[in-house]
Protein backbone atom coordinates (compact mmCIF):
# COMPACT_ATOMS: atom_id res chain seq x y z
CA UNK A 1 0.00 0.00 0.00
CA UNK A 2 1.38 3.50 -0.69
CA UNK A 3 1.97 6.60 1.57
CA UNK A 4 -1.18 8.30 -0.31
CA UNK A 5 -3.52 5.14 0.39
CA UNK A 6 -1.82 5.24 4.34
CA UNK A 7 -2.83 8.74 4.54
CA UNK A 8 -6.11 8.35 3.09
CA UNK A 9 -7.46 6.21 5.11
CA UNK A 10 -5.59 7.60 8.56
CA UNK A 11 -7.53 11.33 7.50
CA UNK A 12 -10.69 9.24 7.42
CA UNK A 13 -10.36 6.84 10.76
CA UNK A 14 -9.00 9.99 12.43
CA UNK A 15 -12.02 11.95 11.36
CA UNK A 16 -14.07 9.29 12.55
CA UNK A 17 -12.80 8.82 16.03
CA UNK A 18 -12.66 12.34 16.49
CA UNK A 19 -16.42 12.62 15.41
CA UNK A 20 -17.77 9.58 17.39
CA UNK A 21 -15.57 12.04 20.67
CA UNK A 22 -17.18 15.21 19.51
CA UNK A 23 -20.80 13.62 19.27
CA UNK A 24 -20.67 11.67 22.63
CA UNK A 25 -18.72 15.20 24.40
CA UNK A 26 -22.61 16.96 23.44
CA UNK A 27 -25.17 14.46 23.78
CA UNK A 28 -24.13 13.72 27.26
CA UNK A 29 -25.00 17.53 28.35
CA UNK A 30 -28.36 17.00 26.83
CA UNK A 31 -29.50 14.31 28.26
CA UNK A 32 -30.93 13.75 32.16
CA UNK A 33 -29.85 12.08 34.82
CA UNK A 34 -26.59 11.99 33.30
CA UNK A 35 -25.26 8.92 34.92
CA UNK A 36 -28.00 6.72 33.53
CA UNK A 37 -27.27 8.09 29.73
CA UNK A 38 -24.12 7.90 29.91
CA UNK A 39 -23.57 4.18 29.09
CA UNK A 40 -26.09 4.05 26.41
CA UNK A 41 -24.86 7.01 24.59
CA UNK A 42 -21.54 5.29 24.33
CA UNK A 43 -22.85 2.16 23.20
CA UNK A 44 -25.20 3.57 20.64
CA UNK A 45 -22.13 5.65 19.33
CA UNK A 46 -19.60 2.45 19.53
CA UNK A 47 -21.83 0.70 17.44
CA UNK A 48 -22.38 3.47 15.18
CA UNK A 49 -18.75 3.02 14.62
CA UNK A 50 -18.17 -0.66 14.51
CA UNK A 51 -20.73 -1.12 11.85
CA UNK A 52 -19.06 1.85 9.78
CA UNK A 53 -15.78 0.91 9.81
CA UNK A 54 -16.62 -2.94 8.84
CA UNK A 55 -18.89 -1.69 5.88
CA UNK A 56 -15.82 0.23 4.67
CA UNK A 57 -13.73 -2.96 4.92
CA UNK A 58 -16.00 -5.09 3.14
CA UNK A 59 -16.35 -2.79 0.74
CA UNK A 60 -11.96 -2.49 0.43
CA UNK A 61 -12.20 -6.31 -0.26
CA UNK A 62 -15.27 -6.79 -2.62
CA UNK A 63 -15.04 -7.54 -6.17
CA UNK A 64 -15.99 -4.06 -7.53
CA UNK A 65 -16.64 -6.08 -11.10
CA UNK A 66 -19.20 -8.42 -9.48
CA UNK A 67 -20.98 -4.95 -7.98
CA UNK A 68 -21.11 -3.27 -11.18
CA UNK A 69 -22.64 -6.41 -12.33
CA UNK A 70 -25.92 -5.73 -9.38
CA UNK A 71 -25.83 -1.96 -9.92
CA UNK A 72 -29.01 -2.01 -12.10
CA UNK A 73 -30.70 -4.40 -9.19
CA UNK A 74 -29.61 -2.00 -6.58
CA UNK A 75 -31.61 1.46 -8.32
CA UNK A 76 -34.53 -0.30 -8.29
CA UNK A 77 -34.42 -1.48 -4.90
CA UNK A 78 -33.21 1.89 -3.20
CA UNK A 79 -36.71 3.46 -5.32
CA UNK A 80 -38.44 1.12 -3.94
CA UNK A 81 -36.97 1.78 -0.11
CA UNK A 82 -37.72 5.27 -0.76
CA UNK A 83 -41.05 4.83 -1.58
CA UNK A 84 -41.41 2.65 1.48
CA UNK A 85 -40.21 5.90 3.08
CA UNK A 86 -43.13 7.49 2.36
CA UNK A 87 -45.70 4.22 3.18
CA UNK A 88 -44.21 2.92 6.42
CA UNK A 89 -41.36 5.59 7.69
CA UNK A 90 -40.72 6.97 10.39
CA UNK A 91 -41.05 10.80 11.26
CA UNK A 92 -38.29 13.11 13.04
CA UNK A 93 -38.46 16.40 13.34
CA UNK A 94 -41.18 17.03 10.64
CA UNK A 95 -39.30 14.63 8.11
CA UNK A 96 -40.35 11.17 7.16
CA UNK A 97 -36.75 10.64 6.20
CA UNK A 98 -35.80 7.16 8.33
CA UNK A 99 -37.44 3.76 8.13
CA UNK A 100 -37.67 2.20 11.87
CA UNK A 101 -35.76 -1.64 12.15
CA UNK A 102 -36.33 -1.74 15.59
CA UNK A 103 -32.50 -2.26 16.13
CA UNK A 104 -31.46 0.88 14.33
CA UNK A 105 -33.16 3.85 12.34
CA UNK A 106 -32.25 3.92 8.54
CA UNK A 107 -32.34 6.63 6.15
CA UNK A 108 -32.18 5.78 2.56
CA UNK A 109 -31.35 8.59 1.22
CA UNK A 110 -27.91 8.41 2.15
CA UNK A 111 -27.20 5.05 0.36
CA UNK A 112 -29.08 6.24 -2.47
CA UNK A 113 -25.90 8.30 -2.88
CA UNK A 114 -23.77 5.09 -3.23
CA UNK A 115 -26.44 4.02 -5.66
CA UNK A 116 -26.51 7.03 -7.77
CA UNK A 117 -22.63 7.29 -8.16
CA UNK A 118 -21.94 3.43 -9.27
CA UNK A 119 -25.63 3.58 -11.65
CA UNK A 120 -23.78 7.10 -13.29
CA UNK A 121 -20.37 5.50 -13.72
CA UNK A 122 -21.83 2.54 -15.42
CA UNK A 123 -23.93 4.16 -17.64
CA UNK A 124 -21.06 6.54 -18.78
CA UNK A 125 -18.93 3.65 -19.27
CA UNK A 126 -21.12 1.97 -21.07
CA UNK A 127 -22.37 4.70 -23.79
CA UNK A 128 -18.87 6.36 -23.79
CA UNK A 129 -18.93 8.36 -26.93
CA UNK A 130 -22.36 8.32 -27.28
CA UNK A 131 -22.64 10.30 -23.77
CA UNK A 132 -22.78 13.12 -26.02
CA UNK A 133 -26.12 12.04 -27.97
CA UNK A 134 -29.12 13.96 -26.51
CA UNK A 135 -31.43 9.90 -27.11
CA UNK A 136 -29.02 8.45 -24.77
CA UNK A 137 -29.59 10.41 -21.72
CA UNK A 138 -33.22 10.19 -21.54
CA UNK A 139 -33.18 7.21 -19.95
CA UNK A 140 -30.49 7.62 -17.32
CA UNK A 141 -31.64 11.29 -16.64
CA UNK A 142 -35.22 9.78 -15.80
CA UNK A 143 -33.70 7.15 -13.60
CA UNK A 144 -31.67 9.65 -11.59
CA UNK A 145 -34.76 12.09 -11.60
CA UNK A 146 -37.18 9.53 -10.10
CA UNK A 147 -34.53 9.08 -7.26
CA UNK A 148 -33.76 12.62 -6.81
CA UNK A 149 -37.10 13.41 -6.63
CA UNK A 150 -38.68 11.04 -4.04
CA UNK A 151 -35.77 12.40 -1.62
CA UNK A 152 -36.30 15.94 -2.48
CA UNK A 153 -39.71 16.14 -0.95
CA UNK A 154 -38.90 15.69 2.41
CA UNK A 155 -34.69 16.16 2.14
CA UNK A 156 -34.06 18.99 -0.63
CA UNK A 157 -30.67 19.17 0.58
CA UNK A 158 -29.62 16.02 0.13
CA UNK A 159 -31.55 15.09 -3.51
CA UNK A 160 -29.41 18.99 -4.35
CA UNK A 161 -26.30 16.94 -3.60
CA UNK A 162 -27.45 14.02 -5.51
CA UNK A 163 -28.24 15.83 -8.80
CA UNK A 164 -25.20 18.37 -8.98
CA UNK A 165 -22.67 15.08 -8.70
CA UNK A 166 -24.84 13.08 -11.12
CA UNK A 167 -24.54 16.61 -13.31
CA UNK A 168 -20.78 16.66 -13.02
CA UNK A 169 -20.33 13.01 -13.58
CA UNK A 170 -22.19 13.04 -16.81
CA UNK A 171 -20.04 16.75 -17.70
CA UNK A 172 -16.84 14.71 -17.24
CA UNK A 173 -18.06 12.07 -19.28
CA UNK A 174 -18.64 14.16 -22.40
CA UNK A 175 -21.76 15.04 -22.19
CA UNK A 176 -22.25 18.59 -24.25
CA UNK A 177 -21.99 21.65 -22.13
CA UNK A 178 -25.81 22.71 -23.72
CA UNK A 179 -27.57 20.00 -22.39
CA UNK A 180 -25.54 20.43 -18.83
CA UNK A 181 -26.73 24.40 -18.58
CA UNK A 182 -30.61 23.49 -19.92
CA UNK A 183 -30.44 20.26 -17.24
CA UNK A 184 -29.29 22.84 -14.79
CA UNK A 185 -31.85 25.38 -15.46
CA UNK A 186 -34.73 22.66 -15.11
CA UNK A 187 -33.38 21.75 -12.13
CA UNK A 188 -33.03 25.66 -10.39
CA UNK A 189 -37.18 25.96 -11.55
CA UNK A 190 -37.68 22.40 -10.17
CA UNK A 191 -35.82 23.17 -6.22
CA UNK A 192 -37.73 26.31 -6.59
CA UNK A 193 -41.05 24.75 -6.43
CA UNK A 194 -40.33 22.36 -3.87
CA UNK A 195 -39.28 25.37 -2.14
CA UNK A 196 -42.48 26.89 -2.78
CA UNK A 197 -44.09 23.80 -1.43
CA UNK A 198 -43.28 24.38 1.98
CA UNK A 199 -43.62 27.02 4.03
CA UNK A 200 -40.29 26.43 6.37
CA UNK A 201 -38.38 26.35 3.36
CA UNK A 202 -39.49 29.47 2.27
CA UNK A 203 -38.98 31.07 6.18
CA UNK A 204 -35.25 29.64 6.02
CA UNK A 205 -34.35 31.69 2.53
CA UNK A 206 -35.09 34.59 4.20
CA UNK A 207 -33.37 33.87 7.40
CA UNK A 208 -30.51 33.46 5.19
CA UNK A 209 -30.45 37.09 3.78
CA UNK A 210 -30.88 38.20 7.46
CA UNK A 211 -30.89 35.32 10.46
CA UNK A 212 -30.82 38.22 13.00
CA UNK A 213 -33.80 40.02 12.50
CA UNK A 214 -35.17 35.87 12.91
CA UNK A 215 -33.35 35.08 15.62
CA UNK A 216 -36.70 34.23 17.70
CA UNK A 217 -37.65 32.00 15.11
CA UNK A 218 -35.98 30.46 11.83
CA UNK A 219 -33.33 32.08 12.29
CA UNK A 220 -32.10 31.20 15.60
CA UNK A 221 -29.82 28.27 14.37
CA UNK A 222 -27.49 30.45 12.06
CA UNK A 223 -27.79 33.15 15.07
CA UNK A 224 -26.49 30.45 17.75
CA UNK A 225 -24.11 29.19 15.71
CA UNK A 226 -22.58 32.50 14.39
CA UNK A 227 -22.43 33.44 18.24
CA UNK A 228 -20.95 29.99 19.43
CA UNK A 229 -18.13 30.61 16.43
CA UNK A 230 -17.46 33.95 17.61
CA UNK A 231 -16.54 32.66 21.37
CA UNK A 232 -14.49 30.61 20.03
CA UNK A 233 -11.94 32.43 19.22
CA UNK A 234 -8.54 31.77 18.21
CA UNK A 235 -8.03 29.07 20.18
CA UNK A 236 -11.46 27.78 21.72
CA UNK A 237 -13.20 27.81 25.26
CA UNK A 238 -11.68 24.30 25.69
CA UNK A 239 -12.64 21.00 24.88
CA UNK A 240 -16.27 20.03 26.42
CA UNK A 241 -16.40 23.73 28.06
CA UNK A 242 -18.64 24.48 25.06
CA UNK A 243 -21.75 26.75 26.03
CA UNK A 244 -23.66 26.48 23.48
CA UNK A 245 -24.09 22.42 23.48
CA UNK A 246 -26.12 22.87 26.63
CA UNK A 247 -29.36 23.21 24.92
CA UNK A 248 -28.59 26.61 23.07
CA UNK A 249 -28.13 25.79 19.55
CA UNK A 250 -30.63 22.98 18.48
CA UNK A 251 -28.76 20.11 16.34
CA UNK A 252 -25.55 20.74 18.01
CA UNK A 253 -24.47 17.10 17.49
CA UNK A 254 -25.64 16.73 14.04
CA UNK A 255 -25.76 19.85 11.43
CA UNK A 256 -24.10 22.21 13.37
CA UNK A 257 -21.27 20.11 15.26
CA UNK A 258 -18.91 22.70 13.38
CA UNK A 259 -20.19 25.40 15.47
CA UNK A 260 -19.10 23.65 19.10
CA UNK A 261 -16.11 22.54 17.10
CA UNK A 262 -15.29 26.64 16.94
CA UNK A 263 -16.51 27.27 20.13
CA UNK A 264 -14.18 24.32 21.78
CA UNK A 265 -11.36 24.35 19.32
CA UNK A 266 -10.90 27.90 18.46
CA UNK A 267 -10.16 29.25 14.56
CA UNK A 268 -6.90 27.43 15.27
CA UNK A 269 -8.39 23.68 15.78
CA UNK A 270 -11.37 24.41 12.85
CA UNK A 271 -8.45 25.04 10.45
CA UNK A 272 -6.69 22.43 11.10
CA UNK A 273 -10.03 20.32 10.53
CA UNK A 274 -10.67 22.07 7.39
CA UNK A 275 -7.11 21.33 6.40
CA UNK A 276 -7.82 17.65 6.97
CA UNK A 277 -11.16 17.47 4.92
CA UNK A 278 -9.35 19.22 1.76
CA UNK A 279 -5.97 16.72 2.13
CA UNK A 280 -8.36 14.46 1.72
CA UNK A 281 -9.74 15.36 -1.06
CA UNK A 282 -6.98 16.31 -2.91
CA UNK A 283 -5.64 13.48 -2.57
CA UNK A 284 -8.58 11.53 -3.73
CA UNK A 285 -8.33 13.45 -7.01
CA UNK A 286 -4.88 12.45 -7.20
CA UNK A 287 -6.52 8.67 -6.77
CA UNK A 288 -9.20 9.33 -9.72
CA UNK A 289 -6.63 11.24 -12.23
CA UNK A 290 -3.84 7.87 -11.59
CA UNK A 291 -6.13 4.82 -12.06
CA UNK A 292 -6.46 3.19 -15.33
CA UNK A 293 -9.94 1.77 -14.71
CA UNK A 294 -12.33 4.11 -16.74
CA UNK A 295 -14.84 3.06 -14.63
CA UNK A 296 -12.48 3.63 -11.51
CA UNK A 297 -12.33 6.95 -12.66
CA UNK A 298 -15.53 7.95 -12.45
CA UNK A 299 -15.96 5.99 -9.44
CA UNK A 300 -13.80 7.74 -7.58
CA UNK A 301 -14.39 10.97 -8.57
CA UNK A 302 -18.24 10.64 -7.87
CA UNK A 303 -17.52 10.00 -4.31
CA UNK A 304 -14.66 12.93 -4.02
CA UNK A 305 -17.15 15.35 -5.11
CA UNK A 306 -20.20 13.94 -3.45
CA UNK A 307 -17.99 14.41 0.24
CA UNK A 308 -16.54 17.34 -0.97
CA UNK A 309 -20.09 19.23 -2.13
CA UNK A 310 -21.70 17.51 1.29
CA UNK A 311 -18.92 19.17 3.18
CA UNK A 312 -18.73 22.45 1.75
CA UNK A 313 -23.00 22.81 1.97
CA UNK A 314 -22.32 22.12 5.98
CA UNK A 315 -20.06 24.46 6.38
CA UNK A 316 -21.82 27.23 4.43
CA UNK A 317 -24.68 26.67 6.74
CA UNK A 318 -23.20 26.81 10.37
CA UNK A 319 -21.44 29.84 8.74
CA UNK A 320 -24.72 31.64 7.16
CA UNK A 321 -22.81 31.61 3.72
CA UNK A 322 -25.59 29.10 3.17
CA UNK A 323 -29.61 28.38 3.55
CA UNK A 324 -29.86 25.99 6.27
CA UNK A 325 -30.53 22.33 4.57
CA UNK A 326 -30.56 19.90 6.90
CA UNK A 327 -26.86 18.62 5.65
CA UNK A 328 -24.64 16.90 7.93
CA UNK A 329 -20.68 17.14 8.12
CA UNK A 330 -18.94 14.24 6.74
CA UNK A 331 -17.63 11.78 9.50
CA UNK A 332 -18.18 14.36 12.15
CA UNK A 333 -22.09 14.67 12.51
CA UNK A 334 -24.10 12.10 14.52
CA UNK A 335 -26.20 9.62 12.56
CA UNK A 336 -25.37 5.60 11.83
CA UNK A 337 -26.93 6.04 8.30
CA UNK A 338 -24.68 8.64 7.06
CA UNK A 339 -21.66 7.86 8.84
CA UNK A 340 -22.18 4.11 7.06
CA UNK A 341 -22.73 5.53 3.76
CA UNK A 342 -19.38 8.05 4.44
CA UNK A 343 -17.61 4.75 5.36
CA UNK A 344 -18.65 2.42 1.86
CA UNK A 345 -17.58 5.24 -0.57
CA UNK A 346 -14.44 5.26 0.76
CA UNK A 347 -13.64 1.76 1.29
CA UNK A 348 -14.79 1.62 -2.64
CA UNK A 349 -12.40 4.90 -3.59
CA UNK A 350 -9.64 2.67 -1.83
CA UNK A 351 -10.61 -0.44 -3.43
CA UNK A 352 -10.43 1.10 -7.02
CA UNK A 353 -7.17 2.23 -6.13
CA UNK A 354 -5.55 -0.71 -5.01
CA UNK A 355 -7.22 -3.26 -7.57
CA UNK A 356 -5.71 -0.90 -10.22
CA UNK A 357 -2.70 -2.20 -12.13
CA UNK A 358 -0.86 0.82 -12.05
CA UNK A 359 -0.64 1.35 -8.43
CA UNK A 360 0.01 -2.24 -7.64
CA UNK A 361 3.05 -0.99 -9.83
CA UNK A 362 3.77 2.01 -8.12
């Protein structure tokens, strides 16, 4: 194994553990009596973890071939676990994002990511030159569009990130710039009406252009946060002296775990986080610009940009560069779902890598 691939996948297991801390350092201030959560907190969050880091090993050691072989299997079952969504999920926080196991809360949204990313790399592999034909994205677009939109109802963030990485995807694969910018307009008039659709979408655009003058109301997130930024600093309040955690900023372990990050950490320790999140990507590019795979390729650059976009919405957000979507921070926010999903694309990004002939060579 290389230095890069060593690197790679310390970034990501340090990003983890440091995550699974951060989570478990503000859910036990929000919980009561304290020394009967405490225990159940930690095992919830070690099995969070366990379960992560073993999907991203199996996925290391699968035969990527024999996946791409179940790809077209695997869209129509994540439709049809989205549309279960709808029928027989569960509701949180006004969102029927999560289907209910009994053992542990799903949302498929996130590993309709996965899906999205291996169905788009196929399909450009596949048509190669003709990616450029108008006839041969009709059916691919529709495909992607049925997905995107039965998570955009209920998580417009999320089926956002979805169609921009399908849209760059099918831009690096040829496809003419025309059809890109009118697939891009449809898509701005289509957000906008499930904008329009809801009312606390709506509230949260214009909390954007001004949270303060909403800080009562939809605002108060982006107000919180900005404040719990601003004590931190240049070099934090401490680690688990955060204010803000204690019931103050709502989300605190999930969206806006950035925000305590600042607070605790300082400017100084959310650089050096930032700094971690773009080695990582850079050197994932490196990854998708080395392999020979075609497919690899695209592989691999569908998940770089998919964590990349994910992380760079989060951290528009607890800043107010952003709307607030309901995005969480790669590896760092609380949820098994999305932490799992994190964990498969890269144990496939390092699979491509090292079942490529050229860096078994290099």
């Amino acid at each position: 194994m290389t230095k890069a691939l060593k690197l790679y996948f310390s970034i990501f297991f340090l990003l983890v553990i440091f995550g699974t801390v951060m989570v478990f350092n503000i859910r036990v201030f929000n919980v009561h009596p304290v020394n009967e959560s405490v225990f159940p907190i930690l095992r919830s969050l070690i099995i969070n973890l366990m379960m992560a880091l073993s999907a991203m090993a199996l996925c290391y050691i699968v035969n990527i071939d024999a996946v791409r072989t179940w790809i077209k299997y695997a869209v129509v079952l994540i439709i049809l676990v989205l549309i279960a969504t709808y029928l027989v999920g569960t509701e949180v926080n006004g969102s029927k994002r999560w289907i209910n196991l009994g053992f542990m809360m799903v949302q498929p949204s996130e590993f309709a990511k996965i899906v999205v990313v291996f169905y788009m790399a196929e399909v450009i592999c596949n048509k190669r030159e003709r990616i450029g034909l108008l006839k041969e994205l009709i059916y691919p677009f529709f495909v992607v569009l049925i997905i995107v939109s039965l998570i955009a109802f209920e998580d417009l963030g999320t089926g956002l990130i979805i169609f921009s990485v399908a849209l760059f995807l099918l831009l690096m694969g040829g496809m003419r710039f025309k059809y890109i910018v009118v697939l891009g307009v449809l898509a701005v008039i289509g957000f906008s009406f499930l904008i329009l659709m809801k009312p606390y979408r709506v509230e949260r655009i214009r909390s954007f252009l001004d949270p303060w003058q909403y800080r009562q109301s939809s605002g108060y997130q982006q107000v919180q946060s900005e404040i719990a930024l601003g004590r931190g600093g240049k070099t934090g309040v401490g680690f688990g002296n955060s204010q803000k955690k204690m019931r103050y900023l709502p989300e605190a372990h999930t969206d806006f775990i950035y925000s305590i990050i600042g607070e605790e950490f300082g400017f100084a320790g959310s650089l050096v986080l930032i700094s971690l999140f773009v080695l990582m990507f850079m050197i994932g590019s490196y990854f998708a610009l080395s392999v020979y795979s075609r497919f690899g390729f695209y592989l691999i650059s569908g998940f770089v940009i998919m964590l990349a976009v994910q992380t760079l919405i989060n951290l528009g957000v607890v800043t107010s560069s952003l709307p607030n979507k309901g995005v969480p921070l790669p590896f760092i926010s609380y949820g098994g779902s999305a932490l799992m999903s994190y964990s498969v694309m890269v144990g496939f990004i390092l699979n491509a890598v090292t079942t490529d002939n050229r860096f078994n060579n290099f």
